[in-house]
Structures are given as C-alpha cells and as structure tokens.
C-alpha atoms as a PDB file:
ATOM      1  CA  UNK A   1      81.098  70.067  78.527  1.00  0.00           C
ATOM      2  CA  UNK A   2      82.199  73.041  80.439  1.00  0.00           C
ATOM      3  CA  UNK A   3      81.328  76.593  78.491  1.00  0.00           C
ATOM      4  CA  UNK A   4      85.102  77.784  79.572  1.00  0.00           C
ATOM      5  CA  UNK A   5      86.179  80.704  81.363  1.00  0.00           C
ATOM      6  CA  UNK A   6      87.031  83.041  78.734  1.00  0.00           C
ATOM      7  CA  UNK A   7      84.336  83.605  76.244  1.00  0.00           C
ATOM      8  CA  UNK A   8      84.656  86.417  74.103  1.00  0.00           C
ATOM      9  CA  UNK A   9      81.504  88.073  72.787  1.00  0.00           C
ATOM     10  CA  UNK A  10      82.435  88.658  69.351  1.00  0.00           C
ATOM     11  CA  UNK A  11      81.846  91.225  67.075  1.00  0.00           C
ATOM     12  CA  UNK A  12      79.973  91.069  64.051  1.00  0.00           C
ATOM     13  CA  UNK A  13      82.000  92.435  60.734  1.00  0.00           C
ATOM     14  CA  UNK A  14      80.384  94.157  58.176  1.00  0.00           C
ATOM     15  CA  UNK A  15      81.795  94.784  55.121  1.00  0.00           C
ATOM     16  CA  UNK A  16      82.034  98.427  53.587  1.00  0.00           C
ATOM     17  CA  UNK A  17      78.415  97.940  52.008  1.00  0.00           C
ATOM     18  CA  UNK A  18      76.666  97.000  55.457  1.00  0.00           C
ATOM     19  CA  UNK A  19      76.554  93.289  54.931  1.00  0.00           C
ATOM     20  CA  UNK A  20      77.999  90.675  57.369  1.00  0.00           C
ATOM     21  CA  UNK A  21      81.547  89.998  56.395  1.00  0.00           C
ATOM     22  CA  UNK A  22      81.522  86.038  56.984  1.00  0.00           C
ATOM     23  CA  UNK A  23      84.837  86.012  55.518  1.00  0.00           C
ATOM     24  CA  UNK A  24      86.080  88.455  58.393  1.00  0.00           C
ATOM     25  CA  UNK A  25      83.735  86.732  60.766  1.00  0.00           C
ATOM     26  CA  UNK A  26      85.902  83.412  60.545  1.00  0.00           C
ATOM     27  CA  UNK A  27      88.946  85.275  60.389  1.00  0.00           C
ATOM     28  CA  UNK A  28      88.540  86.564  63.751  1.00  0.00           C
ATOM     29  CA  UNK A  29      87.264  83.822  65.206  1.00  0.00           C
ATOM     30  CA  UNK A  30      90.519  81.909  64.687  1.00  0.00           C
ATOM     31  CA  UNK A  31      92.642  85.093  65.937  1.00  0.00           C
ATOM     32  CA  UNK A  32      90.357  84.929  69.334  1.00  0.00           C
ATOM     33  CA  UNK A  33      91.088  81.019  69.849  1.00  0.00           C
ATOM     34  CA  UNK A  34      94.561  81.584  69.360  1.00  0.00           C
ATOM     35  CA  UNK A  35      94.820  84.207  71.653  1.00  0.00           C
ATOM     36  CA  UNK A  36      93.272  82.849  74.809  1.00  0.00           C
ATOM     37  CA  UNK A  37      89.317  82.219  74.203  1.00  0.00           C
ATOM     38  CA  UNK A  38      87.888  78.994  75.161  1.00  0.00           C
ATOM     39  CA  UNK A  39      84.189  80.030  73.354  1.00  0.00           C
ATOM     40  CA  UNK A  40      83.100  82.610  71.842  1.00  0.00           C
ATOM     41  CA  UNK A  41      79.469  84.350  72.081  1.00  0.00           C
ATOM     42  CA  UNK A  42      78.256  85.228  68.901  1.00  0.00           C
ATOM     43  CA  UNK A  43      75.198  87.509  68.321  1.00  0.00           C
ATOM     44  CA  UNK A  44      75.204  89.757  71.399  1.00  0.00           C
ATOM     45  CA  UNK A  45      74.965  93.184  72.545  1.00  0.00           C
ATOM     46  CA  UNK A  46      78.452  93.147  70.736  1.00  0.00           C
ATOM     47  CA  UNK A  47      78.214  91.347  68.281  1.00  0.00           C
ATOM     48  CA  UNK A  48      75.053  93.999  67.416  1.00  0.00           C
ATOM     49  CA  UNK A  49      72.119  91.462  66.967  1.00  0.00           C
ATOM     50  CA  UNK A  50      69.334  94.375  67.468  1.00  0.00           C
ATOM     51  CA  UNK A  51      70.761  95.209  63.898  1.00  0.00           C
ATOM     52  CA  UNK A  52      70.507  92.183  62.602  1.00  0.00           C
ATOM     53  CA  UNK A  53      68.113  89.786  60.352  1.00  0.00           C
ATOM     54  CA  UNK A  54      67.050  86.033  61.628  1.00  0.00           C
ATOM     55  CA  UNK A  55      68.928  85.004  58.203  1.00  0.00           C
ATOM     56  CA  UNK A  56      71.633  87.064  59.301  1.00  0.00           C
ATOM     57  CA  UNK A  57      71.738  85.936  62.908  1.00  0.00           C
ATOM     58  CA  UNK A  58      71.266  82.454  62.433  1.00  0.00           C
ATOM     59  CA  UNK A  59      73.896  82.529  59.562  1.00  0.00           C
ATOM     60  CA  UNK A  60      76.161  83.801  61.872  1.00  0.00           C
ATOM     61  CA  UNK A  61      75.673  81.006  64.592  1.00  0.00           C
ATOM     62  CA  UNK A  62      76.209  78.215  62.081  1.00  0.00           C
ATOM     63  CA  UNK A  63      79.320  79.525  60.665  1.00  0.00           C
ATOM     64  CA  UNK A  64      80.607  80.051  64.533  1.00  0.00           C
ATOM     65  CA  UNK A  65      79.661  75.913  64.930  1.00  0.00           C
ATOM     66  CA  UNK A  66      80.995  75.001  62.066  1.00  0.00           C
ATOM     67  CA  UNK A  67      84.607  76.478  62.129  1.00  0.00           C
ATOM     68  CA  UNK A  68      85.207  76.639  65.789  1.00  0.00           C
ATOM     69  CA  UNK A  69      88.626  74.218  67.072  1.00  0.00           C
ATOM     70  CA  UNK A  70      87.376  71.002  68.502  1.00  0.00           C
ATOM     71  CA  UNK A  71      86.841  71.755  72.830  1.00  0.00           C
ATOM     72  CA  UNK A  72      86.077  75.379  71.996  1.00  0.00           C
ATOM     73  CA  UNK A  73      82.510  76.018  72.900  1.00  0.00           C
ATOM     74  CA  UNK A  74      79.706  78.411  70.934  1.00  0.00           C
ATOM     75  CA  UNK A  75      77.014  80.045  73.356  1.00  0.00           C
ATOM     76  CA  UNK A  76      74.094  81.636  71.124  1.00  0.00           C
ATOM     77  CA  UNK A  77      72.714  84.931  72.039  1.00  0.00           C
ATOM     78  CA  UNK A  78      68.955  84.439  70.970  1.00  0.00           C
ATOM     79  CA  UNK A  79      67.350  86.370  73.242  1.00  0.00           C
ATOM     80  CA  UNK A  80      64.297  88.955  72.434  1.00  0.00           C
ATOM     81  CA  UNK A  81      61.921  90.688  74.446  1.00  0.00           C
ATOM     82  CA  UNK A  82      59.414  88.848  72.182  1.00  0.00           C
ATOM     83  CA  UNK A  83      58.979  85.366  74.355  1.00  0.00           C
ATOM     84  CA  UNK A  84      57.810  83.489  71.264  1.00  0.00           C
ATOM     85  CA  UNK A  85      60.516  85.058  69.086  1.00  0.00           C
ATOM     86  CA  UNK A  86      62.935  83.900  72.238  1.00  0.00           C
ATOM     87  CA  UNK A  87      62.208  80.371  71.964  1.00  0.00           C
ATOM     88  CA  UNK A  88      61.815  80.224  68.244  1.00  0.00           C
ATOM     89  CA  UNK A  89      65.696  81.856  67.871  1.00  0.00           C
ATOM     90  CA  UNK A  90      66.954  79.422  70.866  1.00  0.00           C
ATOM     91  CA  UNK A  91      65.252  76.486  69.595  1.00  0.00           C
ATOM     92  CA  UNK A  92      67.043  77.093  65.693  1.00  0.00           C
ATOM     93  CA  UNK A  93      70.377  77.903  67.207  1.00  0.00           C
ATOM     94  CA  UNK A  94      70.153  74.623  69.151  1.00  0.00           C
ATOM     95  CA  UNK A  95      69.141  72.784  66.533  1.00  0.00           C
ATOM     96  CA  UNK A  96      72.529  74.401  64.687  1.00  0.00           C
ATOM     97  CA  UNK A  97      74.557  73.218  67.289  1.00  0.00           C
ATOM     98  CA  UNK A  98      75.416  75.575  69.680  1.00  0.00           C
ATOM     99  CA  UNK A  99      76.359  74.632  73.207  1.00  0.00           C
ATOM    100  CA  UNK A 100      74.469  76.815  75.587  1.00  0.00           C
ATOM    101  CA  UNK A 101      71.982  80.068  75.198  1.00  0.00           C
ATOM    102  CA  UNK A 102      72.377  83.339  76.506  1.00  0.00           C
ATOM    103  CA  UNK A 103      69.070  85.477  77.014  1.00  0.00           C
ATOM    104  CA  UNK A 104      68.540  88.773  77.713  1.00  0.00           C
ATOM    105  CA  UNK A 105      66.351  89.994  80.219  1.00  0.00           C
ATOM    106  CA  UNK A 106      63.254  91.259  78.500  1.00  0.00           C
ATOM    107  CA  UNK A 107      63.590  94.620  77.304  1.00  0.00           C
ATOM    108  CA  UNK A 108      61.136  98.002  76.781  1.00  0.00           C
ATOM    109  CA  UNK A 109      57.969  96.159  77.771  1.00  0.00           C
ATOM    110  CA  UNK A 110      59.728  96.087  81.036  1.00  0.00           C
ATOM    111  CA  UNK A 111      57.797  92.384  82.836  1.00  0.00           C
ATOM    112  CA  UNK A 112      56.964  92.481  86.628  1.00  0.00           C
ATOM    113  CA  UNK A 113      58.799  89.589  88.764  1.00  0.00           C
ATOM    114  CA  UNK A 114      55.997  86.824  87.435  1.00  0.00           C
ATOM    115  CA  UNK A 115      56.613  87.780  83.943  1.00  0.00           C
ATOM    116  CA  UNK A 116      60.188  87.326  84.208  1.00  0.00           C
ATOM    117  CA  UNK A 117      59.974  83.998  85.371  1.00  0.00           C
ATOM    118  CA  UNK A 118      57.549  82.791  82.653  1.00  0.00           C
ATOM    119  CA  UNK A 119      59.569  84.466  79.929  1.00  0.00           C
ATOM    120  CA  UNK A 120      62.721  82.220  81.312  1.00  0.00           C
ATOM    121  CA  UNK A 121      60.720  78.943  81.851  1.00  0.00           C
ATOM    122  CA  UNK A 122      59.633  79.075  77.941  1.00  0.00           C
ATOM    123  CA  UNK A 123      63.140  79.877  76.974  1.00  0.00           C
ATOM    124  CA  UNK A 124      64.674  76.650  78.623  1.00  0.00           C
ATOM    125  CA  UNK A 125      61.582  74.589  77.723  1.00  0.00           C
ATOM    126  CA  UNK A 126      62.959  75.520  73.328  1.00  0.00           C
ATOM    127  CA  UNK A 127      66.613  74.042  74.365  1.00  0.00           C
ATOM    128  CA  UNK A 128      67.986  71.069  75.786  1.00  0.00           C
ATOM    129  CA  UNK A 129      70.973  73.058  76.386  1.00  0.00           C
ATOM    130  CA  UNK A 130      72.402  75.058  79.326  1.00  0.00           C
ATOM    131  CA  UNK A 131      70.604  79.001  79.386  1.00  0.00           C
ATOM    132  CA  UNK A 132      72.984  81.949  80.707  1.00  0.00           C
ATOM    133  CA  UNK A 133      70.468  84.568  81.623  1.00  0.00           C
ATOM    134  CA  UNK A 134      71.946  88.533  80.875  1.00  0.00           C
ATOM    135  CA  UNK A 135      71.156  90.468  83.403  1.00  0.00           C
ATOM    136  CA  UNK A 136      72.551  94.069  81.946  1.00  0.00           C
ATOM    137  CA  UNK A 137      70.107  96.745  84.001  1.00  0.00           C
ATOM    138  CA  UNK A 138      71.486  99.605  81.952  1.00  0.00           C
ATOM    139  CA  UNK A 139      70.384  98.557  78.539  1.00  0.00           C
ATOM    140  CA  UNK A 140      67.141  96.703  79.497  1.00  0.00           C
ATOM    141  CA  UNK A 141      65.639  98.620  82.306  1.00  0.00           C
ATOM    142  CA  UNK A 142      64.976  96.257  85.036  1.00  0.00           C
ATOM    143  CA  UNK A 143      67.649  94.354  87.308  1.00  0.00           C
ATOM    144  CA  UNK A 144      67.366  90.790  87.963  1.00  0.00           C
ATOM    145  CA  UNK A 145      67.977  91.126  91.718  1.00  0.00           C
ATOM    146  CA  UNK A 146      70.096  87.932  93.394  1.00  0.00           C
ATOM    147  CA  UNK A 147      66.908  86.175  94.833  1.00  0.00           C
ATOM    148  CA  UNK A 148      64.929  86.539  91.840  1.00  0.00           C
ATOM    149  CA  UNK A 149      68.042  84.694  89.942  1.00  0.00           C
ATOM    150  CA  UNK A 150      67.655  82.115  92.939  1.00  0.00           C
ATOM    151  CA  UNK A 151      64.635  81.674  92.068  1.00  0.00           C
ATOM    152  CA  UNK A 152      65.501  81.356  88.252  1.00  0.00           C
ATOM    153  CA  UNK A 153      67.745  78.602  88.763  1.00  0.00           C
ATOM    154  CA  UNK A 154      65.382  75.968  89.768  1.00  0.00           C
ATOM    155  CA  UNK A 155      63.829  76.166  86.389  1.00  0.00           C
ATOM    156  CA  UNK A 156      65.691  72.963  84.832  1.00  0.00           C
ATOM    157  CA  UNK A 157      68.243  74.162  82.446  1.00  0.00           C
ATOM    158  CA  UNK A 158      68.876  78.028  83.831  1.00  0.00           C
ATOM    159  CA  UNK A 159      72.553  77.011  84.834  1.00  0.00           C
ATOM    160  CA  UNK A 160      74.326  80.568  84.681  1.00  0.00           C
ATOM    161  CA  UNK A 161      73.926  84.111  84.203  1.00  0.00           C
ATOM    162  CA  UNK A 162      76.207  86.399  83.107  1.00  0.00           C
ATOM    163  CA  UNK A 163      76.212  89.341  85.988  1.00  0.00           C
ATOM    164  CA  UNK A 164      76.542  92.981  84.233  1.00  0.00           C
ATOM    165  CA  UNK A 165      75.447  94.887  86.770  1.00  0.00           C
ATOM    166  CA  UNK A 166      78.745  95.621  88.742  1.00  0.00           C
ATOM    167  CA  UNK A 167      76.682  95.794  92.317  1.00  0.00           C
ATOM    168  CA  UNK A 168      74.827  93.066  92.633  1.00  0.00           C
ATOM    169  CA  UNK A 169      78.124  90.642  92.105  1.00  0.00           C
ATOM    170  CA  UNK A 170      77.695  87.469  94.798  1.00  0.00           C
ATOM    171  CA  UNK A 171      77.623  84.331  94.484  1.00  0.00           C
ATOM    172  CA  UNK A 172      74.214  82.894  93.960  1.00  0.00           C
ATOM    173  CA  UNK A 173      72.869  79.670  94.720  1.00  0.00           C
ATOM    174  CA  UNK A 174      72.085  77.153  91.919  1.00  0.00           C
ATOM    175  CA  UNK A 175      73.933  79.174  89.352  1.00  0.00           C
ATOM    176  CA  UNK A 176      76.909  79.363  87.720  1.00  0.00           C
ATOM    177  CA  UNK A 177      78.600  83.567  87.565  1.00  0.00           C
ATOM    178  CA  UNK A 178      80.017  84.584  84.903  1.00  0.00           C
ATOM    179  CA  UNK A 179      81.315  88.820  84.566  1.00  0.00           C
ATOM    180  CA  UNK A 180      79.443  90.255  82.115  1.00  0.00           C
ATOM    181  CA  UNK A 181      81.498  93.461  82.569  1.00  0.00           C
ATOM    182  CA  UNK A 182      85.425  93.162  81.888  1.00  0.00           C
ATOM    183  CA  UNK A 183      86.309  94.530  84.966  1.00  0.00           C
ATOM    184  CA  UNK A 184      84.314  91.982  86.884  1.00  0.00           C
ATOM    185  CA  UNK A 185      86.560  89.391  85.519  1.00  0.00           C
ATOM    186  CA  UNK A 186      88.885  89.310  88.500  1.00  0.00           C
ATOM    187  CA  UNK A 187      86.986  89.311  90.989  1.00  0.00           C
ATOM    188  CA  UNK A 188      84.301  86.355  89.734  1.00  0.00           C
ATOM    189  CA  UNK A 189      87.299  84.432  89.596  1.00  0.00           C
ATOM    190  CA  UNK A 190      88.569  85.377  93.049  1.00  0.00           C
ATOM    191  CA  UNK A 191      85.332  84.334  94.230  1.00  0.00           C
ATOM    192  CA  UNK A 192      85.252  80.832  92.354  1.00  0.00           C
ATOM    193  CA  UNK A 193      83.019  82.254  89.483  1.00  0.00           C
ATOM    194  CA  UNK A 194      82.807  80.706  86.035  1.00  0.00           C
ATOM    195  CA  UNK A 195      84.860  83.369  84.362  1.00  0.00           C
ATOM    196  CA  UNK A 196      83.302  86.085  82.242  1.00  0.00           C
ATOM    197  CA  UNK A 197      81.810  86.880  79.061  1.00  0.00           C
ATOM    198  CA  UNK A 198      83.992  89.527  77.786  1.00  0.00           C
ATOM    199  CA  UNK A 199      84.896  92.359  74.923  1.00  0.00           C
ATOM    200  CA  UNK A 200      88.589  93.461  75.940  1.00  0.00           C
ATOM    201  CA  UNK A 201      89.617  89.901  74.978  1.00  0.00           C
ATOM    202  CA  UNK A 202      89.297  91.022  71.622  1.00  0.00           C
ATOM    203  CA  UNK A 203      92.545  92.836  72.004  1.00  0.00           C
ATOM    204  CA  UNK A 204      94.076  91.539  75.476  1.00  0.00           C
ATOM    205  CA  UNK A 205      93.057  87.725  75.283  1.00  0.00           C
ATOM    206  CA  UNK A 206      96.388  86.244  76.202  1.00  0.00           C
ATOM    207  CA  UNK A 207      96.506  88.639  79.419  1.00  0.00           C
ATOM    208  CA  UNK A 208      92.997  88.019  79.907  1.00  0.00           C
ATOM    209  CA  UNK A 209      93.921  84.090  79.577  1.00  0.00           C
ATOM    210  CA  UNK A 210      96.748  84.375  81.835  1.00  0.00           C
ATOM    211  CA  UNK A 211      94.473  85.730  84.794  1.00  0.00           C
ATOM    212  CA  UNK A 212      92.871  82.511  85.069  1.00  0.00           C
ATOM    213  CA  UNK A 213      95.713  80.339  84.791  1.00  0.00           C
ATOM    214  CA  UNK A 214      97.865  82.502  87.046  1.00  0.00           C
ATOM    215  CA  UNK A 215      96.074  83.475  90.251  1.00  0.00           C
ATOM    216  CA  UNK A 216      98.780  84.831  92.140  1.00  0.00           C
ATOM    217  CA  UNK A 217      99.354  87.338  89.308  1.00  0.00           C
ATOM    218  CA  UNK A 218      95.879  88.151  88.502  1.00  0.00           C
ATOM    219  CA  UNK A 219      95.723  91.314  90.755  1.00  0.00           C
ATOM    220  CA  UNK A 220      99.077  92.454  89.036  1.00  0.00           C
ATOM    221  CA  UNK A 221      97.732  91.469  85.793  1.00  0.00           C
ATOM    222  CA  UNK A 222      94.034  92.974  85.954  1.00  0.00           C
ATOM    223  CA  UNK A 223      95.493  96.806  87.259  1.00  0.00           C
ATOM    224  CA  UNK A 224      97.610  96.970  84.190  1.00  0.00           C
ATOM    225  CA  UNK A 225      94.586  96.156  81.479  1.00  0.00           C
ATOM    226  CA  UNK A 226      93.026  98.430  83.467  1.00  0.00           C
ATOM    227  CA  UNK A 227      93.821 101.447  81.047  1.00  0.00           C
ATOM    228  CA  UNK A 228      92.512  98.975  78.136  1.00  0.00           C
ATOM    229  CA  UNK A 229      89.012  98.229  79.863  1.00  0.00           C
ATOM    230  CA  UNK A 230      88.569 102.188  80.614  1.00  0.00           C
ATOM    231  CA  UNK A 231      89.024 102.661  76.867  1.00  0.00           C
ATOM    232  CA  UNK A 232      86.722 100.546  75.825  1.00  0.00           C
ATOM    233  CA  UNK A 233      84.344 102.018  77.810  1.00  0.00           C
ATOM    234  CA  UNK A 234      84.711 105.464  76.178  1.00  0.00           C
ATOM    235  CA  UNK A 235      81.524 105.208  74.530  1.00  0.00           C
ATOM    236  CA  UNK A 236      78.816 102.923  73.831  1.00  0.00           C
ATOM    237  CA  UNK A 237      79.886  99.412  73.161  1.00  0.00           C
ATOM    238  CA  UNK A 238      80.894  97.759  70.428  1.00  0.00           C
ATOM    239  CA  UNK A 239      82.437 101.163  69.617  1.00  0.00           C
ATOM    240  CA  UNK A 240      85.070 101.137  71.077  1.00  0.00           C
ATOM    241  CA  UNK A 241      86.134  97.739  70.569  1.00  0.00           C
ATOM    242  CA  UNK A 242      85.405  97.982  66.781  1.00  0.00           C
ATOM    243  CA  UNK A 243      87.998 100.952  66.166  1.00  0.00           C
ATOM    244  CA  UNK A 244      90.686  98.821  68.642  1.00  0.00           C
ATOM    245  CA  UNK A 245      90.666  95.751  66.540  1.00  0.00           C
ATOM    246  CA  UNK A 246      90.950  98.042  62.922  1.00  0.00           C
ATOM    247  CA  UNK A 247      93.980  99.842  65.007  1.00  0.00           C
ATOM    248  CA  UNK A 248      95.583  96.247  65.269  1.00  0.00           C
ATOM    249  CA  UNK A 249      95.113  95.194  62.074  1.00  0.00           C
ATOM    250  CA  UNK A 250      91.384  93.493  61.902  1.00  0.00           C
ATOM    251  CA  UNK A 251      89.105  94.708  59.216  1.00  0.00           C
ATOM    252  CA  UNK A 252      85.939  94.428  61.124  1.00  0.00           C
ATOM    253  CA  UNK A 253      84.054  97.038  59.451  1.00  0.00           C
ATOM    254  CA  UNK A 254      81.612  99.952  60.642  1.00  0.00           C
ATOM    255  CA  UNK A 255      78.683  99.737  62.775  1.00  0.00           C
ATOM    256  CA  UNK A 256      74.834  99.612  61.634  1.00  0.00           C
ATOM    257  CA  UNK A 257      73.085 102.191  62.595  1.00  0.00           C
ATOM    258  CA  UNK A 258      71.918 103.897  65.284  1.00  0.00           C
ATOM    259  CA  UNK A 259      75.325 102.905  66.232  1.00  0.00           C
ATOM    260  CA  UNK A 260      78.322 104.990  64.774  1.00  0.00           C
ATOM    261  CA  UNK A 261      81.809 104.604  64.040  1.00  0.00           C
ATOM    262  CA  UNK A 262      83.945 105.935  66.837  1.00  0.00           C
ATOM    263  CA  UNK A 263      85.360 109.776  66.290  1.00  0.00           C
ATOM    264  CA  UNK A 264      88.549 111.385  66.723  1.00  0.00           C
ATOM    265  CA  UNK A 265      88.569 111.887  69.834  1.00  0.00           C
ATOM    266  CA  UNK A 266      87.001 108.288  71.044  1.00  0.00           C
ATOM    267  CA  UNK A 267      89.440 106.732  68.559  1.00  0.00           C
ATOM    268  CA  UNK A 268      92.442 108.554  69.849  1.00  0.00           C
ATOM    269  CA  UNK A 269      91.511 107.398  73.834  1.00  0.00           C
ATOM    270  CA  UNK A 270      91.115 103.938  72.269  1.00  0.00           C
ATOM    271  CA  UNK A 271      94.948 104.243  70.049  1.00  0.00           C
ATOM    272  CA  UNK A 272      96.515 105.725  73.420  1.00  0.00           C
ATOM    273  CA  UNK A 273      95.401 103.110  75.638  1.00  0.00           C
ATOM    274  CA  UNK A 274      96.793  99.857  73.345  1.00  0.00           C
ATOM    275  CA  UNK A 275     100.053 101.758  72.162  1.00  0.00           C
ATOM    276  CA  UNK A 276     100.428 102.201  76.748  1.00  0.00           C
ATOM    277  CA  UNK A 277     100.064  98.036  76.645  1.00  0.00           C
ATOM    278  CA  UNK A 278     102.453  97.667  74.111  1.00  0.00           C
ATOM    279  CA  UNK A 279      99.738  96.464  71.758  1.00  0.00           C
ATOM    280  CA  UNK A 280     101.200  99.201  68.488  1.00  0.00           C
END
C-alpha cells in the first residue's frame, strides 16, 4: 500500500486529569479522515510521546489500527534515542498492525555518522514494514545531511524520511520525501514528493487535501493557509495546534508537562488567524 499524501500527525487528548482521552482520541481521528487525511501518525512530536508511557503509547497505536476507515493508513512513531528501546517499540507497533514506522533521529547522546547508520539498520531489522526516518535538526541536535540519507536508503526497508529541516529539501535518491514542516507541503509536491506529514491539517485538511488534488491551484491555495501555518508556529508545537482545535470545537485537552497550555496572547494569534480563513 501507499502511506498517502496527507498524513496528519495527530494529537494526543488528555482528559482534564492528565490521562489519555481514548474517547477523544477516536473522535478526532474520524473528524481528520473526513476532512482530507489519508493516514494519520500517531505518537509523535505532536502527538507528545516524550510524555508518554509504553502502555500509553502502544495503547494509542492499537486504538489508531483498530478504528481507522478501510485504505486509510497508520504510521507509528516509535522512535527513541535508546536503539534497543527503538526496536523493541517498532517491533510491538508492528506486531499491532501499523503500516510503516517513523524514527527519530537519535537525540541528546548526539551519534557520529557510523552511529547513525547502525541505530537505523537495527530499527528496520524489528519491522517488516516501510521506516520514515525524522530528520528534525532543531529538536534533536544533529542534521541528517542528503548523502548521509543516501546512504540510509540502501538499508532494506528505509523507504522515506520525512524532511523537517526547511534547507536541506531535494530530492534524494532511494527515498521517498515527505514535508515534515507544513510549509514544505507545496513545494515536495511540486517537486514529485510523497506529500507531507503535517499539523495544520488538523484545522485546514480539506484545503490541505485540495493542494494535492488540484495542482494548478496549489500556489493560490498554499499563500492563503499561509496565515494558519504562521500561527501555528507561534510557539512550541503541539501548542498551538492544541488551543486551534478547542477554538473549533475539539476537546483535546491540555498538554503534559514541560509543555503548557497556550496563553492569551498565543491563543489570541491562533483565534485571529482561523476566524481570517473563515474557520469561526
């Protein structure tokens, strides 16, 4: 199967005494098929996973199998900058049914080059399933540079990576691109890409949607979300995105610490930019 090209990287709900709101969870999940999602990623940076238990995690990964819509596809975020705690999370989540992996580039212990590409080749030796490798710079320290990922994707299994950092976008052989920053989006489609792996689709999905199936409008289309993405980037994710979906109706809950609830101020820049796209 094909992963899609829009695959939101849902939140995780918590109800008002800090546990996962599954109820919520699987509320959501429908709104985000409906709405232009063709997977979702469950247990990422925004779906808060640092914050979370293995019960918790894994929990979350078979509920996301169980009730997606048949053709929709479920890529686990499992990755850890633990390699044994890596493969132990991907090879569960497989085992639960998900479609494909996403991994993180190690983070704090910070590898060199030949660390990287052992950590990799024991993640995709714990799956029979596709790995998207995350290579986000600004949370994790290092950069997977582009021939570093080339050399990535002749590990068997290392089909993708989702590309969040913003300069090193090109196309790279061996591997499938998907945006791993919402303003990406556009252009890894313009350049044949995958799609992306994205937050604003929380609350713009059907726009989102219609930049893939309309490519002469998706210039048009991507400079008017572009007041949504700014907002969502007004502080740290899932911020941002948490205080949009409450504005529109979606009780998703707070945020586990260290992470905060959005203030005044961040939730009025957030309110602003959905009642400009006609969203209130």
């Amino acid at each position: 199967m094909t992963l899609g090209a829009v695959l939101t990287a849902i939140v995780t709900p918590f109800a008002p005494d800090g546990s996962v709101d599954e109820k919520a969870f699987v509320d959501l999940m429908g709104h985000l098929y409906a709405n232009g999602s063709d997977g979702l990623v469950v247990c990422g940076t925004t779906g808060e996973a640092s914050t979370l238990s293995t019960e918790e995690h894994l929990r979350l990964v078979e509920l996301a199998v169980e009730h997606r819509p048949a053709g929709a596809s479920i890529v686990a975020s499992t990755g850890s900058n633990d390699t044994r705690h890596a493969c132990e999370m991907t090879e569960r989540a497989t085992a639960l049914g998900a479609d494909a992996i996403l991994s993180v580039t190690p983070y704090y212990n910070k590898p060199n080059r030949r660390g990287v590409l052992a950590h990799f080749g024991e993640v995709a030796r714990a799956t029979d399933k596709p790995v998207v490798l995350y290579n986000i710079p600004s949370r994790v320290v290092i950069d997977l540079p582009n021939d570093l990922l080339a050399e990535l994707a002749q590990i068997e299994r290392i089909d993708y990576v989702k590309q969040a950092n913003n300069a090193g976008l090109a196309p790279v052989d061996g591997l499938g691109i998907y945006a791993g920053n919402d303003d990406l989006f556009g252009s890894v489609l313009e350049m044949g890409g995958c799609g992306g792996i994205l937050v604003a689709s929380h609350v713009v999905g059907p726009a989102m949607r219609r930049m893939v199936d309309e490519p002469d409008q998706r210039a048009e289309i991507e400079a008017s979300l572009k007041p949504v993405f700014d907002a969502l980037g007004v502080t740290t994710n899932p911020i941002p995105v948490k205080a949009a979906l409450e504005l529109l109706g979606h009780p998703v809950g707070g945020l586990r610490l260290p992470m905060v609830s959005a203030d005044e101020h961040e939730r009025e820049v957030v309110r602003s930019a959905l009642a400009g796209a006609g969203l209130l």
